[in-house]
N, C-alpha and C. Protein backbone atom coordinates (compact mmCIF):
# COMPACT_ATOMS: atom_id res chain seq x y z
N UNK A 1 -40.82 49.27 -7.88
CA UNK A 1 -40.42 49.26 -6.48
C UNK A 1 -39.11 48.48 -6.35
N UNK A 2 -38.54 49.33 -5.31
CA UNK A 2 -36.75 48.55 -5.39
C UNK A 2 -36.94 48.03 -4.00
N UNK A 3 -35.80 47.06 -3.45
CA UNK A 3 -35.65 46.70 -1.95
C UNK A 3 -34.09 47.08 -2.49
N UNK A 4 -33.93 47.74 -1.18
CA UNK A 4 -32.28 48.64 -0.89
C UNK A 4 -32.30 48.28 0.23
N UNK A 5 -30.92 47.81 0.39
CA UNK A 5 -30.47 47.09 1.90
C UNK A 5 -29.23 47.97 2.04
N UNK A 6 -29.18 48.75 3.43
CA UNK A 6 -28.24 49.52 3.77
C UNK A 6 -27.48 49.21 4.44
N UNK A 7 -26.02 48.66 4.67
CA UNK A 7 -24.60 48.28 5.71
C UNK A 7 -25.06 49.35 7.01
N UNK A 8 -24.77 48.78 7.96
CA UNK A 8 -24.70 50.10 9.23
C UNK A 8 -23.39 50.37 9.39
N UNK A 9 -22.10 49.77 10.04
CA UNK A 9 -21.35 50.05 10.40
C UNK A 9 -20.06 50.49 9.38
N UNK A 10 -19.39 51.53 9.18
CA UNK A 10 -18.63 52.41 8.08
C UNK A 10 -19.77 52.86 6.61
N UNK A 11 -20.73 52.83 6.71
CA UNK A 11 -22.44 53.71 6.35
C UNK A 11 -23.53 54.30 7.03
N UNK A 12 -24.36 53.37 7.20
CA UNK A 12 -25.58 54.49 7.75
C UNK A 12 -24.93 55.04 9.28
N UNK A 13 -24.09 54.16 10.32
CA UNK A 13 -23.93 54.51 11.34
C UNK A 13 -22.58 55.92 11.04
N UNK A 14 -22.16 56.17 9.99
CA UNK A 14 -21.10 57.20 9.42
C UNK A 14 -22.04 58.42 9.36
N UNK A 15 -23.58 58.54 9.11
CA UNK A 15 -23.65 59.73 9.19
C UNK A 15 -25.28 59.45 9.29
N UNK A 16 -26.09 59.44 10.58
CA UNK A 16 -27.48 58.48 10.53
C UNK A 16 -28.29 59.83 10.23
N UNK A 17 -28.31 60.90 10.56
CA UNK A 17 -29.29 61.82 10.03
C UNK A 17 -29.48 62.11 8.40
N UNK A 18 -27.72 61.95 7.88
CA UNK A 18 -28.29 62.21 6.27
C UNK A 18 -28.88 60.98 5.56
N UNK A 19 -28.50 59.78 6.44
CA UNK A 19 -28.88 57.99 5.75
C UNK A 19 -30.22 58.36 6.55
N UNK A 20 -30.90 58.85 7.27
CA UNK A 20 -32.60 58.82 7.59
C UNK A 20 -33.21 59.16 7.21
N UNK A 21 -32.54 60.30 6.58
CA UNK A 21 -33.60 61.45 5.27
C UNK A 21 -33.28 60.61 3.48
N UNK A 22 -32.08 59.65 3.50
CA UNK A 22 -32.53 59.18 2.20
C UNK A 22 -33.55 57.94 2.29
N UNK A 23 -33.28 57.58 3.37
CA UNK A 23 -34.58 56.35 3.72
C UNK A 23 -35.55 56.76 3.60
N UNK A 24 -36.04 57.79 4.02
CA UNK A 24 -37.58 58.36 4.32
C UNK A 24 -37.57 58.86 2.69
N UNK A 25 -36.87 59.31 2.08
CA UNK A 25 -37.27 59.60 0.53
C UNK A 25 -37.64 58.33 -0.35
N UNK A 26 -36.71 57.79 0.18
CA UNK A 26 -36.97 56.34 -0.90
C UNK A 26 -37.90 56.09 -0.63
N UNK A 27 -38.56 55.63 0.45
CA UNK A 27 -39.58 54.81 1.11
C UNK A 27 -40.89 55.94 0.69
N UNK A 28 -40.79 56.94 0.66
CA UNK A 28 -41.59 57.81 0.21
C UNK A 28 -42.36 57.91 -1.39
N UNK A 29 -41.39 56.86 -1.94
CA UNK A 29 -41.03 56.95 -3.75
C UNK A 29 -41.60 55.30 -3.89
N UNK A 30 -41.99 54.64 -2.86
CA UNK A 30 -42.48 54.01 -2.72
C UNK A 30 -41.59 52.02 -2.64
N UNK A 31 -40.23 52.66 -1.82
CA UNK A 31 -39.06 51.37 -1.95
C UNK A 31 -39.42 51.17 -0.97
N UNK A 32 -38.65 49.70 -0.84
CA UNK A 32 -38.33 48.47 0.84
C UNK A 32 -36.83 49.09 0.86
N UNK A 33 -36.60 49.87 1.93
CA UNK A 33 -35.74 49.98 2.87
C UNK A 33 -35.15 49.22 4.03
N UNK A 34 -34.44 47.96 3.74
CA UNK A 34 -33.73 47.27 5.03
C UNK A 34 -32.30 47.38 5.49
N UNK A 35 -32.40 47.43 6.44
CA UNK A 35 -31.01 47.67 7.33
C UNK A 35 -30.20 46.15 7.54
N UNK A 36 -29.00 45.70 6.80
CA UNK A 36 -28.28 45.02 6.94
C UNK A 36 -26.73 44.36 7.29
N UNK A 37 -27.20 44.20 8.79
CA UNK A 37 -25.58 44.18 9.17
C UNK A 37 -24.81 43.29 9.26
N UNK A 38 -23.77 42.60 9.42
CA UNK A 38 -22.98 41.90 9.81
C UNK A 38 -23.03 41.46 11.68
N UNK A 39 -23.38 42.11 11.84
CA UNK A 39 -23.82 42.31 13.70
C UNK A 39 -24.51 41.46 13.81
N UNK A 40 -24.17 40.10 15.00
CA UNK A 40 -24.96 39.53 15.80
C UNK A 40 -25.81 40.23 16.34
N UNK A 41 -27.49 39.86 16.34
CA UNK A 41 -28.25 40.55 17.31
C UNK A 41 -27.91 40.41 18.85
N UNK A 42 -26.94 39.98 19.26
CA UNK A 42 -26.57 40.37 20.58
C UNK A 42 -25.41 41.44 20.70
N UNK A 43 -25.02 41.59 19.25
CA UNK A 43 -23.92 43.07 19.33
C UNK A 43 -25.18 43.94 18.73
N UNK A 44 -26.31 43.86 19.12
CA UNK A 44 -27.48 45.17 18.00
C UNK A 44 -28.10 45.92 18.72
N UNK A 45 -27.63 46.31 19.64
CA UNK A 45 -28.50 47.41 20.78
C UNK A 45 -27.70 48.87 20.03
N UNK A 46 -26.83 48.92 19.67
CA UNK A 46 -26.81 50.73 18.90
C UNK A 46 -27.62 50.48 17.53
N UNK A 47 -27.25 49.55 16.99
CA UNK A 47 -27.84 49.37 15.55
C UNK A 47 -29.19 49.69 15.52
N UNK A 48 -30.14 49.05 16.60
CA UNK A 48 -31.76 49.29 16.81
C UNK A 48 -31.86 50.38 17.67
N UNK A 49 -30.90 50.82 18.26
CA UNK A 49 -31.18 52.17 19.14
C UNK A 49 -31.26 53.60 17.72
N UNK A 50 -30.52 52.96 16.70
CA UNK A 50 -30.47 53.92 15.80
C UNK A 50 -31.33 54.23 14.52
N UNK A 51 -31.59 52.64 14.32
CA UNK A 51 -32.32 52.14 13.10
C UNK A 51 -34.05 52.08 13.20
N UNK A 52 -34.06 51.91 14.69
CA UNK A 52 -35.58 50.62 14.92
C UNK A 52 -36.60 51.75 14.83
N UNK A 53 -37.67 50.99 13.71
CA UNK A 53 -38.75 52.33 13.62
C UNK A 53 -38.76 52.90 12.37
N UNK A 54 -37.37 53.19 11.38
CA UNK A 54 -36.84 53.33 10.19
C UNK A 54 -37.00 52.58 8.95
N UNK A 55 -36.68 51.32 9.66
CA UNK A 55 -36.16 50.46 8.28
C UNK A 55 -36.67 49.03 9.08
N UNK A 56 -37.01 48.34 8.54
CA UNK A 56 -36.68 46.72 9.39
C UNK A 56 -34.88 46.46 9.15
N UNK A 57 -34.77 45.57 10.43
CA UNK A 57 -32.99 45.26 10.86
C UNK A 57 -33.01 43.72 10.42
N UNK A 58 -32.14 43.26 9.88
CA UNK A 58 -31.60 41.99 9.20
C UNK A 58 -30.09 41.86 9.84
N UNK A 59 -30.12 40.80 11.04
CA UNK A 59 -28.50 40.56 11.83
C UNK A 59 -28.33 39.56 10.96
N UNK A 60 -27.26 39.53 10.27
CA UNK A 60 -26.49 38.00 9.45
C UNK A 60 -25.50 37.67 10.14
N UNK A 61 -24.84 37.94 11.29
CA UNK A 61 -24.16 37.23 11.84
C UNK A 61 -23.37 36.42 11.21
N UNK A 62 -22.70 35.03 11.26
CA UNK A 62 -21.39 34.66 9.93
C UNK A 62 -22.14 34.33 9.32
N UNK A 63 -23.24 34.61 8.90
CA UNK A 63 -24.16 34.23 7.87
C UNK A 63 -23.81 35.47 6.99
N UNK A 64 -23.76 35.33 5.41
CA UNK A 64 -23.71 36.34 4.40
C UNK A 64 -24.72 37.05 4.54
N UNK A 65 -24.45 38.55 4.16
CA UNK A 65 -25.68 39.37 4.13
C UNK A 65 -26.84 38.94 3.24
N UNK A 66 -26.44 38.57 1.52
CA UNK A 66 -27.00 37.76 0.46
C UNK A 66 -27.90 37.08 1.63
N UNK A 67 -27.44 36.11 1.72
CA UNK A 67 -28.34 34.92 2.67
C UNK A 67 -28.85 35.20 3.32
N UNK A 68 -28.40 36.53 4.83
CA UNK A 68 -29.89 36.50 5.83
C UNK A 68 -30.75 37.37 4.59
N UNK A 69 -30.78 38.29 3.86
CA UNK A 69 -31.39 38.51 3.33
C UNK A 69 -32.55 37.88 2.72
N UNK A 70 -31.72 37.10 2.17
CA UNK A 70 -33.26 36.35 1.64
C UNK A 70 -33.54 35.41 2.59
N UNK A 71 -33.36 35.17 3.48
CA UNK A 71 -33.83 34.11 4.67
C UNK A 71 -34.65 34.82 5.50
N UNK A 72 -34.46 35.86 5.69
CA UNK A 72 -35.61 37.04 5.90
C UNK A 72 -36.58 37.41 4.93
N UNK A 73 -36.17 37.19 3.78
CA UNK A 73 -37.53 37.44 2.93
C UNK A 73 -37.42 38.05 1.79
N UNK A 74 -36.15 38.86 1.48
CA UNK A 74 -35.79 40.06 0.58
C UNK A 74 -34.97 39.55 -0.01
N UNK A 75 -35.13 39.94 -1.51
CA UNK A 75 -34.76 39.84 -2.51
C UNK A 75 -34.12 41.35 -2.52
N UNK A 76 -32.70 41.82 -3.02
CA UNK A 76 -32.14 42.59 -2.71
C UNK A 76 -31.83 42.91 -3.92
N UNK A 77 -32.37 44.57 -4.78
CA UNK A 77 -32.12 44.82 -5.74
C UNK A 77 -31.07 46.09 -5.71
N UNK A 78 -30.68 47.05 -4.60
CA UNK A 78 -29.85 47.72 -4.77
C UNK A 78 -28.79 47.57 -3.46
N UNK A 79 -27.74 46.93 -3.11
CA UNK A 79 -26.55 47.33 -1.78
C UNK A 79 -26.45 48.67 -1.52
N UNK A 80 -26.19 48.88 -0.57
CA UNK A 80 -25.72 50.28 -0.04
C UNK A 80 -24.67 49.75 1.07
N UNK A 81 -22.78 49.70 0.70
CA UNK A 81 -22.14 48.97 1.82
C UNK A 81 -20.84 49.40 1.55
N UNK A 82 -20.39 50.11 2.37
CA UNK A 82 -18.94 50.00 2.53
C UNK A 82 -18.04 49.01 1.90
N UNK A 83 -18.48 47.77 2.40
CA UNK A 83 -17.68 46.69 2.24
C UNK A 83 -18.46 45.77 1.37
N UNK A 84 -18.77 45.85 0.44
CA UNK A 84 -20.01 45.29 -0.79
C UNK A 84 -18.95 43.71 -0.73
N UNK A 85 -17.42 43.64 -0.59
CA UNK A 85 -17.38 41.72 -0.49
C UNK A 85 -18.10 40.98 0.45
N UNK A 86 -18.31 41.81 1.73
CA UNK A 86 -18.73 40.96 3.14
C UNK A 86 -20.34 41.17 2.54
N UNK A 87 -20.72 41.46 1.35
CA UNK A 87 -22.34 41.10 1.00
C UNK A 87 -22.55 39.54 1.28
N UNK A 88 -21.58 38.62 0.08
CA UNK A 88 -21.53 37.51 -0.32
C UNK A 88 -20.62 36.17 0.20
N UNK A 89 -19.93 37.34 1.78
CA UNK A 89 -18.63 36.30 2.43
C UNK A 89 -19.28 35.65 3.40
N UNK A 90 -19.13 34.20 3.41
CA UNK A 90 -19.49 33.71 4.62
C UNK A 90 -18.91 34.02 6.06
N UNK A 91 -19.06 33.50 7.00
CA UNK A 91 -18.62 32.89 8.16
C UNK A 91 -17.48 34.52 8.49
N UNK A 92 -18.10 35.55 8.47
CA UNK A 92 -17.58 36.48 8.94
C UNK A 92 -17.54 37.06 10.09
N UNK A 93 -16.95 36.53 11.80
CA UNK A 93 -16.95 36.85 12.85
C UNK A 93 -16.89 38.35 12.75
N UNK A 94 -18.29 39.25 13.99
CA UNK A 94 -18.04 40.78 14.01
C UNK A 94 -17.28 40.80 14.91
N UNK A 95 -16.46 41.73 15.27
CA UNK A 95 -15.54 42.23 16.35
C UNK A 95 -15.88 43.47 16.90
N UNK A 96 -16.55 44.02 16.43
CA UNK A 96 -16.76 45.47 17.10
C UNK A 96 -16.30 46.33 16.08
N UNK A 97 -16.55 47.90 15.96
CA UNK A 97 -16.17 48.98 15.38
C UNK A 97 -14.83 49.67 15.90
């Protein structure tokens, strides 16, 4: 069993019907599927309008993704991210898309 943490914004939110059908396969194959953004949960009303129900949502806010990750609980064996540096960058203010 893998835990795969997916970027939303320039990924899953780039194309959410074909990123819902690989979620539902994985998760089917028997993986942890989490959704991990850079997004304050007060910028996360599309993110959970899109995600919630799918995947559990992980906001890291200038917190590294690495870090809310496992501060949430997950040990993260595969990225799925556009921007795979902002995995491990701190103190990364979101601005919007």
């Amino acid at each position: 069993m893998l835990t795969i943490s997916f970027d939303f914004d320039g990924t899953y939110a780039a194309d959410p019907k074909t990123w819902t059908q690989v979620v539902k396969l994985l998760q089917e194959a028997g993986h942890i599927c989490v959704l991990c953004t850079n997004r304050p949960p007060e910028w996360g009303d599309q993110v959970t309008e899109l995600v919630g129900g799918i995947m559990p949502i992980v906001f890291a806010g200038t917190e590294s993704k690495h870090w809310a990750m496992r501060n949430a609980g997950y040990h993260v064996d595969i990225w799925i991210d556009d921007l795979p540096a902002y995995i491990t960058m701190e103190g990364l203010p979101f601005r919007g898309t």
